[in-house]
C-alpha atoms as a PDB file:
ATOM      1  CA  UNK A   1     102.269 111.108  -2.502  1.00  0.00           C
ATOM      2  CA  UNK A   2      98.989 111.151  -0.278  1.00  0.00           C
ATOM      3  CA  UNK A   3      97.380 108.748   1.211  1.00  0.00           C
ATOM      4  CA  UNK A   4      93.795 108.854   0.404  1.00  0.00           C
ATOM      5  CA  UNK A   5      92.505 105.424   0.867  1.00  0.00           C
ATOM      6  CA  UNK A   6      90.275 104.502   3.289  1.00  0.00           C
ATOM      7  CA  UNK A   7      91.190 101.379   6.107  1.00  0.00           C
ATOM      8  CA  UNK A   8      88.739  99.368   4.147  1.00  0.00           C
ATOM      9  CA  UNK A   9      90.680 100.152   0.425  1.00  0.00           C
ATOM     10  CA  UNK A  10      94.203  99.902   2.139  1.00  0.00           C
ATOM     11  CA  UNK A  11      93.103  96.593   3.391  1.00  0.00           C
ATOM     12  CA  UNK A  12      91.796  94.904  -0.138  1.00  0.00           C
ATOM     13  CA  UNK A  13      94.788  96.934  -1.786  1.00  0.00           C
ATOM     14  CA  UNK A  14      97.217  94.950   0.808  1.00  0.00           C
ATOM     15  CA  UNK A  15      95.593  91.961   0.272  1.00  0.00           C
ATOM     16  CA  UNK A  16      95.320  91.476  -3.487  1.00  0.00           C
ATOM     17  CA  UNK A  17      98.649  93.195  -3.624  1.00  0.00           C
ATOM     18  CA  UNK A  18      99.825  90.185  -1.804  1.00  0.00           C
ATOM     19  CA  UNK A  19      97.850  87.117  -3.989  1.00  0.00           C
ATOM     20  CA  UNK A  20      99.588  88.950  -7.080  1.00  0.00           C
ATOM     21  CA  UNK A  21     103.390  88.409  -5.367  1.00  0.00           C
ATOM     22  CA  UNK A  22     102.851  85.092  -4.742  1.00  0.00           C
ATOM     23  CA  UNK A  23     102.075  84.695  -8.577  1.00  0.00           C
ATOM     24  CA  UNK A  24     104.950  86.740  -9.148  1.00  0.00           C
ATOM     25  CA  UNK A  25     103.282  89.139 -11.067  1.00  0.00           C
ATOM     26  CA  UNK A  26     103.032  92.500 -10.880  1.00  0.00           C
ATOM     27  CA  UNK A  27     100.631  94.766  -9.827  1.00  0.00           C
ATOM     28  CA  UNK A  28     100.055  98.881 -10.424  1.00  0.00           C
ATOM     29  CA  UNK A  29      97.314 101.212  -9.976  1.00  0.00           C
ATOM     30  CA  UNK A  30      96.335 103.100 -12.804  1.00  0.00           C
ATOM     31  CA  UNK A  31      93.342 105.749 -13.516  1.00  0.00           C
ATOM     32  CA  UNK A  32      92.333 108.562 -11.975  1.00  0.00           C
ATOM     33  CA  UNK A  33      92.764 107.340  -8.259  1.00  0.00           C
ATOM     34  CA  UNK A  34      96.759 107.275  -9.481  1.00  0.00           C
ATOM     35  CA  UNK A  35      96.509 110.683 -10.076  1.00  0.00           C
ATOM     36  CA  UNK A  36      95.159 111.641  -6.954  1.00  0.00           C
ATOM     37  CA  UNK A  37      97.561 109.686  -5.026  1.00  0.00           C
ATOM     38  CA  UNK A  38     100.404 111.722  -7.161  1.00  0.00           C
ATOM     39  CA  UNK A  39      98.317 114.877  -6.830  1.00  0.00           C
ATOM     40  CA  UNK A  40      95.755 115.303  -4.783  1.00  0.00           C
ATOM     41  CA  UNK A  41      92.848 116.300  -5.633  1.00  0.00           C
ATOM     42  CA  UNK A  42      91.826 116.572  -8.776  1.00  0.00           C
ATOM     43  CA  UNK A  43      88.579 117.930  -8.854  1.00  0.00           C
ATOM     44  CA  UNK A  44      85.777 114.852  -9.229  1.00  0.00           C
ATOM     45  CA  UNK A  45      85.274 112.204  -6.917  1.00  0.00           C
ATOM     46  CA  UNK A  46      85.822 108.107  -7.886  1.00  0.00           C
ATOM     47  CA  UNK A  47      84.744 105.292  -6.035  1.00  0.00           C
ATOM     48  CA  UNK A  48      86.652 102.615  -8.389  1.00  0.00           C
ATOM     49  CA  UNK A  49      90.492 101.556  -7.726  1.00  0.00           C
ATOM     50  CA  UNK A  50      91.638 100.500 -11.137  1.00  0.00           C
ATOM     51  CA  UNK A  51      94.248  97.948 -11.162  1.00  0.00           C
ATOM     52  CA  UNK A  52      96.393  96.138 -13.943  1.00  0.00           C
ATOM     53  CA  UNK A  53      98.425  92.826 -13.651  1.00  0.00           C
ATOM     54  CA  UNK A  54     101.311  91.666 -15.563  1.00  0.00           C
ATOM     55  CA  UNK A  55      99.117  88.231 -16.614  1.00  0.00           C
ATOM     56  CA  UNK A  56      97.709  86.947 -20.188  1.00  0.00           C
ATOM     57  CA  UNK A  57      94.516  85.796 -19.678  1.00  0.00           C
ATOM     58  CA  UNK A  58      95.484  81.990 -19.480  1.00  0.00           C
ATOM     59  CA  UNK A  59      97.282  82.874 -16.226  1.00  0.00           C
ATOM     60  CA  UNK A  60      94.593  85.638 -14.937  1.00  0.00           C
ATOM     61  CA  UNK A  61      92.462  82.540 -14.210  1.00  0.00           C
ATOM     62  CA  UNK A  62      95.077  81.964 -11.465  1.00  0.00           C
ATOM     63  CA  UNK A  63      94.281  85.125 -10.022  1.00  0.00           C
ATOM     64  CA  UNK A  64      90.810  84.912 -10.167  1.00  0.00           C
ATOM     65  CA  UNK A  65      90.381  81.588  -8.654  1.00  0.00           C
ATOM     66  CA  UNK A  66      92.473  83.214  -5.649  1.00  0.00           C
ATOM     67  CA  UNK A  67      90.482  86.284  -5.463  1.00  0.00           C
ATOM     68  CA  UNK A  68      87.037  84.243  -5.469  1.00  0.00           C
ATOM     69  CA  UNK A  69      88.676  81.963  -2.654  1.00  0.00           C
ATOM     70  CA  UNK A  70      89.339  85.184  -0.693  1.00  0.00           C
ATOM     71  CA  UNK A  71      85.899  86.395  -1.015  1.00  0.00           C
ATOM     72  CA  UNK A  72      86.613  88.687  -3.929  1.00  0.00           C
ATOM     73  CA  UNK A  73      83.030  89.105  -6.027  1.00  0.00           C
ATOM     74  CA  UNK A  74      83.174  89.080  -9.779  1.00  0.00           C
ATOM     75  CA  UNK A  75      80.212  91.995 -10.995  1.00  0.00           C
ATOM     76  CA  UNK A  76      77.888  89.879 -13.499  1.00  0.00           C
ATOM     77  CA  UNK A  77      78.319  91.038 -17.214  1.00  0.00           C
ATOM     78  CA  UNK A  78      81.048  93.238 -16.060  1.00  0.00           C
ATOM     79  CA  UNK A  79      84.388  90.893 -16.526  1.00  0.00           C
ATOM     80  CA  UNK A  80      86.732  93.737 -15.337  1.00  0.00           C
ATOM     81  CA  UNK A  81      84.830  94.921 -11.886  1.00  0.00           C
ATOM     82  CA  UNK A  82      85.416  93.015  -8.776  1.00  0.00           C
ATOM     83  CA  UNK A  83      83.756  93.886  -5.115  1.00  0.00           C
ATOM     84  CA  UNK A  84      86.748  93.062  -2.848  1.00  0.00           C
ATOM     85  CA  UNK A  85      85.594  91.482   0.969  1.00  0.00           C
ATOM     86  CA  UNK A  86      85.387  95.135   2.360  1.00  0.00           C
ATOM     87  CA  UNK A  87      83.284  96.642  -0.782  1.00  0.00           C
ATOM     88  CA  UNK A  88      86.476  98.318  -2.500  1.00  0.00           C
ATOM     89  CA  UNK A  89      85.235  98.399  -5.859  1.00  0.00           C
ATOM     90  CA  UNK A  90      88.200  97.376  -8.403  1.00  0.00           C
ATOM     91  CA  UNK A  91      88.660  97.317 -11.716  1.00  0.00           C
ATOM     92  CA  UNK A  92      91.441  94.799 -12.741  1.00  0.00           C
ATOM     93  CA  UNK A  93      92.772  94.668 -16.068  1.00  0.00           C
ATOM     94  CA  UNK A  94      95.400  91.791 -17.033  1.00  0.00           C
ATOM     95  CA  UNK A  95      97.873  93.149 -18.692  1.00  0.00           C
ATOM     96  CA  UNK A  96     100.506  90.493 -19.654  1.00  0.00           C
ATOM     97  CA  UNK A  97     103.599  90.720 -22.247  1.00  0.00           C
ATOM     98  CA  UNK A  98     100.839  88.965 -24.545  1.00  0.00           C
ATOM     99  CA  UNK A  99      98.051  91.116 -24.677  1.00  0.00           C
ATOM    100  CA  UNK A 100     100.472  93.870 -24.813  1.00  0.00           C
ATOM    101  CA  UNK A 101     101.996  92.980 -27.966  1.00  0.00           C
ATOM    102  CA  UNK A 102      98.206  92.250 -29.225  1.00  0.00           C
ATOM    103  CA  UNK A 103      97.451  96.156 -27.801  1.00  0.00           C
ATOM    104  CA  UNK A 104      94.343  95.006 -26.878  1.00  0.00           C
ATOM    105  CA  UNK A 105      92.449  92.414 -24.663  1.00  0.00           C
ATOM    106  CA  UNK A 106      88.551  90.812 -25.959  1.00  0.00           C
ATOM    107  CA  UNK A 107      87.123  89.392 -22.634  1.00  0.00           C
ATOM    108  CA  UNK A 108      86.243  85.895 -23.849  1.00  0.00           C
ATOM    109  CA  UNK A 109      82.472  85.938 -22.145  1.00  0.00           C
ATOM    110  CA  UNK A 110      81.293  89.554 -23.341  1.00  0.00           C
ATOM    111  CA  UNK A 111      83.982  89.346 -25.877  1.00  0.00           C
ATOM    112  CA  UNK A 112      84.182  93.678 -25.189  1.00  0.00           C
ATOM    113  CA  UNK A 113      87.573  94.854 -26.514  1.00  0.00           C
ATOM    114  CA  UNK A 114      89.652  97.280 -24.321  1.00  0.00           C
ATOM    115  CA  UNK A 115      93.277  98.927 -25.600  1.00  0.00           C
ATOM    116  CA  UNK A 116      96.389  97.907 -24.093  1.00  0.00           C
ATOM    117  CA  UNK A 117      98.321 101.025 -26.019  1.00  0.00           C
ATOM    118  CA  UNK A 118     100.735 102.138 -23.850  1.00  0.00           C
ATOM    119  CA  UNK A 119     100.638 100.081 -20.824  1.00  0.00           C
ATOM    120  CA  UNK A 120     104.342  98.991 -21.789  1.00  0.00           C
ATOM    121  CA  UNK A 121     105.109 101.702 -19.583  1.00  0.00           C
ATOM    122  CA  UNK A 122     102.956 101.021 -16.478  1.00  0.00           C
ATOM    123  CA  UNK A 123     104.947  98.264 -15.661  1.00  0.00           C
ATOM    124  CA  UNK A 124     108.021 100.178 -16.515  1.00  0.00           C
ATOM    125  CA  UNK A 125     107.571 103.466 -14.895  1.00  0.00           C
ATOM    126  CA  UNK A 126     105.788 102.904 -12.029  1.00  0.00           C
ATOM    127  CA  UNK A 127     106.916 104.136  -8.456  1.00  0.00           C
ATOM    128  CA  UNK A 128     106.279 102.765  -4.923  1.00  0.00           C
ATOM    129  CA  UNK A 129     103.074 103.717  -2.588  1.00  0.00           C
ATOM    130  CA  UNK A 130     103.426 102.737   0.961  1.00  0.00           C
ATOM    131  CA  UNK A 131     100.309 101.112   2.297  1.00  0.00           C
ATOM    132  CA  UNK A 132     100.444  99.515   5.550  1.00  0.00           C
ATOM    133  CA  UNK A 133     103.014  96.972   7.735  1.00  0.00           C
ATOM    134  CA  UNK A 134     105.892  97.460   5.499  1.00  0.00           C
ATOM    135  CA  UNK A 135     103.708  96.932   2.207  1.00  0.00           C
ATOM    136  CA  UNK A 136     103.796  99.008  -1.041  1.00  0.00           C
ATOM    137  CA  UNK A 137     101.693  99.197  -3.888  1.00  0.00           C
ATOM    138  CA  UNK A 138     103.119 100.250  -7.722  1.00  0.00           C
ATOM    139  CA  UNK A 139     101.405 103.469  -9.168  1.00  0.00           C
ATOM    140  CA  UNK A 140     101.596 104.980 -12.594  1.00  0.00           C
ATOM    141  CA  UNK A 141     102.917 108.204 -12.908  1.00  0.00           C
ATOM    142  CA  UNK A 142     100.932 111.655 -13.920  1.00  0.00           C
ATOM    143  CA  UNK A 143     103.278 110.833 -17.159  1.00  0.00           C
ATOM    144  CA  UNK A 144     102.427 107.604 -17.818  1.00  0.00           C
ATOM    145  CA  UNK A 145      98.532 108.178 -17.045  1.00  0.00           C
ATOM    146  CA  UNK A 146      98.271 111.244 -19.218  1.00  0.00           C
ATOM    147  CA  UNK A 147      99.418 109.070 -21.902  1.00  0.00           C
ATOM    148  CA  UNK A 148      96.836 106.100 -21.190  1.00  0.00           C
ATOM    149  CA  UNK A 149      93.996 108.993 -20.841  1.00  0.00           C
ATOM    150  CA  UNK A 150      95.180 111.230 -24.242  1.00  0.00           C
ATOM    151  CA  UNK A 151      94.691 107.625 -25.714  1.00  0.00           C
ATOM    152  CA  UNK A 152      91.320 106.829 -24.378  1.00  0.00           C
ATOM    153  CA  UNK A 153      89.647 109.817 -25.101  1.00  0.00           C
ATOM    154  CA  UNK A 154      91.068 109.549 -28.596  1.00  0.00           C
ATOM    155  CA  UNK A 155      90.188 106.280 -29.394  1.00  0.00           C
ATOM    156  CA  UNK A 156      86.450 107.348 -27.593  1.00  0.00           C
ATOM    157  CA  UNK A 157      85.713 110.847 -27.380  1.00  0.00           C
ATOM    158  CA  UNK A 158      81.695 110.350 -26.241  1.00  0.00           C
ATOM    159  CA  UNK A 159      82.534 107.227 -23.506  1.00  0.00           C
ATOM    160  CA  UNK A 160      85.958 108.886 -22.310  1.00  0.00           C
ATOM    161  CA  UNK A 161      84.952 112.197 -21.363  1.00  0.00           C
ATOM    162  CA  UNK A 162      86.310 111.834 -17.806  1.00  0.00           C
ATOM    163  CA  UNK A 163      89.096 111.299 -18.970  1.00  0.00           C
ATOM    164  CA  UNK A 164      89.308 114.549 -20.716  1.00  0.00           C
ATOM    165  CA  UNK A 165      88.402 116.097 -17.537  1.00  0.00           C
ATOM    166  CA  UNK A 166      91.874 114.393 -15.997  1.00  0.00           C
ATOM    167  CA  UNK A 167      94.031 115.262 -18.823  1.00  0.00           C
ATOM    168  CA  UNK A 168      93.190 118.829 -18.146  1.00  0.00           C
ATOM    169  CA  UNK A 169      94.089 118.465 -14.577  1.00  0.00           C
ATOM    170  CA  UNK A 170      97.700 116.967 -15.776  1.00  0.00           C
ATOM    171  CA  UNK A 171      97.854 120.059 -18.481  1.00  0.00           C
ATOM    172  CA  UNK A 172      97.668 122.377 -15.539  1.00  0.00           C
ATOM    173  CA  UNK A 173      99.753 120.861 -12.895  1.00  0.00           C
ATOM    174  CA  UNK A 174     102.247 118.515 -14.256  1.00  0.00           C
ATOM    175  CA  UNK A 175     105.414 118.835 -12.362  1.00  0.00           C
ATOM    176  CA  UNK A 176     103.901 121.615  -9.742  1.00  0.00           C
ATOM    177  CA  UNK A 177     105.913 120.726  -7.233  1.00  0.00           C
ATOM    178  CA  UNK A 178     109.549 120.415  -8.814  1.00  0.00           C
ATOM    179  CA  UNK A 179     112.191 123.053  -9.903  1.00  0.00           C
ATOM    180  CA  UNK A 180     111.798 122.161 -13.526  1.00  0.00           C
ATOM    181  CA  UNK A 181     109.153 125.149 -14.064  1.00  0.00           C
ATOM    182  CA  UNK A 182     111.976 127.241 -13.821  1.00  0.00           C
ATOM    183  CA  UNK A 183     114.315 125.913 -16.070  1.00  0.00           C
ATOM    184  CA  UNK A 184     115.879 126.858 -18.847  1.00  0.00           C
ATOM    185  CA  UNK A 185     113.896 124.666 -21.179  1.00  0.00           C
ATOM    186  CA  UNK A 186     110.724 126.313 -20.154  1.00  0.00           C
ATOM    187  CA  UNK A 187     112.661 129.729 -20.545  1.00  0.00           C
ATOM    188  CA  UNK A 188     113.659 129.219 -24.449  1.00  0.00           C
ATOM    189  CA  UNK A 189     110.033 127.968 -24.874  1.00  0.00           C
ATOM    190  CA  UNK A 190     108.856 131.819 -25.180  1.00  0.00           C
ATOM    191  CA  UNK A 191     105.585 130.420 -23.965  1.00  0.00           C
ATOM    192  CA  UNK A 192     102.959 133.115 -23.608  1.00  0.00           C
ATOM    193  CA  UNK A 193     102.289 132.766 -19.800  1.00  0.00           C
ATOM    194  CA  UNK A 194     104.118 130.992 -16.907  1.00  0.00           C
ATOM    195  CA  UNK A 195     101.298 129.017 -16.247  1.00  0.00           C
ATOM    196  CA  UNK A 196     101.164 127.225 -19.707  1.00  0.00           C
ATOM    197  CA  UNK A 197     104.966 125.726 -18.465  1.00  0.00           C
ATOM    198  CA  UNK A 198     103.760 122.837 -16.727  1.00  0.00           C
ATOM    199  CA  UNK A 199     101.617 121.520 -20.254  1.00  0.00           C
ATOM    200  CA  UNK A 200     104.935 122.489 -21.910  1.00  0.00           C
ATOM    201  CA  UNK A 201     106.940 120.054 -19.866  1.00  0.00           C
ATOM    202  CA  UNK A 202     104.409 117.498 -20.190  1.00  0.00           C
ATOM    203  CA  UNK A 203     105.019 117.513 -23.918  1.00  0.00           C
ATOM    204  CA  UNK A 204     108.471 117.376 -23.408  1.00  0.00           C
ATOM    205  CA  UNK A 205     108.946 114.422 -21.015  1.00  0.00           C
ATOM    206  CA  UNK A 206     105.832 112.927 -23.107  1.00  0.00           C
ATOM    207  CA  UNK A 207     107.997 113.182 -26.540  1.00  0.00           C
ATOM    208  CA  UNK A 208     110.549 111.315 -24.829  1.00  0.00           C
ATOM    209  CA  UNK A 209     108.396 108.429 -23.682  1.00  0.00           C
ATOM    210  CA  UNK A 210     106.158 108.140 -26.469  1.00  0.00           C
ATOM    211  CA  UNK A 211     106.475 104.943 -29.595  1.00  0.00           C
ATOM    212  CA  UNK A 212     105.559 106.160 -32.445  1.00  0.00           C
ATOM    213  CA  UNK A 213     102.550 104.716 -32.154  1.00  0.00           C
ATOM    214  CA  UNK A 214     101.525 106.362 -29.315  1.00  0.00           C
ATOM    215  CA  UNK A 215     102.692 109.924 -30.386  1.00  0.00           C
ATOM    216  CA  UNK A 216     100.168 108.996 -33.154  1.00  0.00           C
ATOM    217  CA  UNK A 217      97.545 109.285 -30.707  1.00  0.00           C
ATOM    218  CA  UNK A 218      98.660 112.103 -28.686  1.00  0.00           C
ATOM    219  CA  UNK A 219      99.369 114.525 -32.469  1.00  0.00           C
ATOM    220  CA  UNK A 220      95.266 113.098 -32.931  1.00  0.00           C
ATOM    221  CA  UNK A 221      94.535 114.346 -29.643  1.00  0.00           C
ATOM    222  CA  UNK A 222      95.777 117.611 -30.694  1.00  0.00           C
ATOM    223  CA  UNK A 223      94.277 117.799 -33.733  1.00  0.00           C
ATOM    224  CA  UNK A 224      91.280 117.718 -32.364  1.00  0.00           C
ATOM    225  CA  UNK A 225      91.410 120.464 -30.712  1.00  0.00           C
ATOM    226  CA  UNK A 226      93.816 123.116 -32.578  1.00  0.00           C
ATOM    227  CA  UNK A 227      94.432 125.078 -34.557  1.00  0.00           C
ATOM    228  CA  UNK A 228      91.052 126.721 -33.582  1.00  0.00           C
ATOM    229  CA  UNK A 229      90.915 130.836 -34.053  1.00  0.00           C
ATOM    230  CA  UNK A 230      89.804 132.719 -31.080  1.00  0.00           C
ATOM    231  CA  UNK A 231      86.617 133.188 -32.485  1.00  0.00           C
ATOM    232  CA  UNK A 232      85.545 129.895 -32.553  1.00  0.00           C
ATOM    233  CA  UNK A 233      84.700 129.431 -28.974  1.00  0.00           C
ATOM    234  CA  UNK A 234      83.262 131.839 -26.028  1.00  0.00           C
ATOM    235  CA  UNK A 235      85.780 134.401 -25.235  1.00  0.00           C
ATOM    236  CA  UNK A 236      84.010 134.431 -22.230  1.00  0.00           C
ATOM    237  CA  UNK A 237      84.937 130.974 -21.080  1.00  0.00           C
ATOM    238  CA  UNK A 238      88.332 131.394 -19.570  1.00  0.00           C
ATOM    239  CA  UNK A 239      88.800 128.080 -18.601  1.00  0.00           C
ATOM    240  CA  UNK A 240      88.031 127.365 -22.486  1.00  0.00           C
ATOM    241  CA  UNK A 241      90.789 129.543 -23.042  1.00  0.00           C
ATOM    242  CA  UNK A 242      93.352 128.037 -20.407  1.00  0.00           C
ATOM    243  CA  UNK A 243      93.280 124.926 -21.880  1.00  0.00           C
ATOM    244  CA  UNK A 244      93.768 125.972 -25.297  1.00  0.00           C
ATOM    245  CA  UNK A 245      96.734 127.937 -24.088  1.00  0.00           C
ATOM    246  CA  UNK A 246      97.983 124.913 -22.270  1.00  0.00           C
ATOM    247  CA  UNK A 247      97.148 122.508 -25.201  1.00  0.00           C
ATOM    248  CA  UNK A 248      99.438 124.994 -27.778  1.00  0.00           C
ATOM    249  CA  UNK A 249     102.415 124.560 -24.856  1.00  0.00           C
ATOM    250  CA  UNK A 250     102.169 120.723 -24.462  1.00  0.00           C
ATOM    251  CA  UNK A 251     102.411 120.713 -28.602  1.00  0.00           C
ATOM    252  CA  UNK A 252     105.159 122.978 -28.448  1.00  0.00           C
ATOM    253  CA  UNK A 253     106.881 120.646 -26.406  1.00  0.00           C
ATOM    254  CA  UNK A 254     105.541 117.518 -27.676  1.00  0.00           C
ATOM    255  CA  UNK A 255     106.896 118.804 -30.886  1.00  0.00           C
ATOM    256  CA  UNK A 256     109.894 120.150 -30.123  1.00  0.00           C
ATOM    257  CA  UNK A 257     109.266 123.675 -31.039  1.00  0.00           C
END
């Protein structure tokens, strides 16, 4: 993993990190700044940390009350958004066995709505990021983000078109640095190019991890895009045309094909 926080965002990170043990609950960073910790960069720039906490919203005001005694800064008409004492900008998201099992969390004040699908496995998946002194901070996987982005953009194509922008990212360089690209798997596949393997093994490993719910979302997510014929975009636009290729691989592995 890189580091690619700055002294300021280690700091915050360490100390909200360490308000959340003392409430015993758990803390990971999710978005796109997971993926860049997981792999580099990923072509855009993003200023907010996004966080989620293992608390339902009657014990979030426990965290909040601690944050706001620390200096933390609540954004007005923005529940989620906090400026942290050294202007991290944060996005926290509670995230507790509760709203899980609801799938969803309405903010009491704006009374927005934002999907919990999938964040079963943020708390289950993630792996350790050393920050500073001994600390560590939990991060989602490429895995487990792809997932919470392939459902974001599905459930909001015209907000969520970042997040479109990341899943390509993950399409093209899931598992770039292990020896599964050259495994058998990824041999019987037939795909059409070696570079379509690492969408092909994100299929796989997300066809393992998926509820059916969720591979409800991800077979929308590929509906949405294929089957197109080649006609029906610029053959011009190779990048256009990488992703389609990569999009047929992850459904061949999603699928099981």
């Amino acid at each position: 993993m890189k580091a690619v926080f700055t002294p300021d965002q280690m700091a915050d990170l360490v100390a909200i990190n360490e308000i959340c043990g003392q409430l015993e609950a758990a803390l990971v960073l999710i978005g796109a700044m997971s993926l860049i910790v997981s792999m580099d960069d990923i072509g855009r720039f993003t200023r907010d940390v996004d966080l989620t906490v293992a608390l339902d919203l009657d014990e979030f005001a426990l965290l909040t009350d601690r944050l706001t005694t620390a200096g933390w800064t609540r954004v007005p008409r923005l529940e989620h958004r906090w400026i942290a004492p050294r202007k991290t900008i944060v996005d926290l998201l509670p995230a507790g066995p509760k709203l899980r099992s609801a799938g969803c969390i309405e903010w009491p004040l704006s009374q927005f709505a934002m999907s919990l699908a999938g964040f079963d496995h943020v708390f289950v998946k993630a792996v350790d990021l050393p920050l500073t002194n001994g600390a560590h901070l939990r991060v989602a996987p490429p895995l487990v983000t792809a997932l919470l982005k392939i459902i974001a953009y599905t459930e909001d194509r015209h907000r969520r078109a970042k997040d479109l922008d990341d899943i390509r990212v993950v399409l093209g360089r899931y598992e770039a640095d292990g020896d599964r690209l050259f495994s058998d798997a990824v041999f019987d596949a037939e795909l059409s190019d070696f570079s379509e393997a690492n969408a092909f093994l994100l299929g796989v490993d997300l066809r393992g991890l998926a509820t059916r719910d969720e591979a409800a979302y991800i077979e929308r997510f590929i509906g949405h895009f294929l089957p197109l014929d080649e006609g029906e975009f610029d053959p011009e636009d190779f990048a256009e045309r990488d992703f389609r290729g990569r999009l047929r691989a992850f459904e061949k592995g999603f699928k099981g094909q």
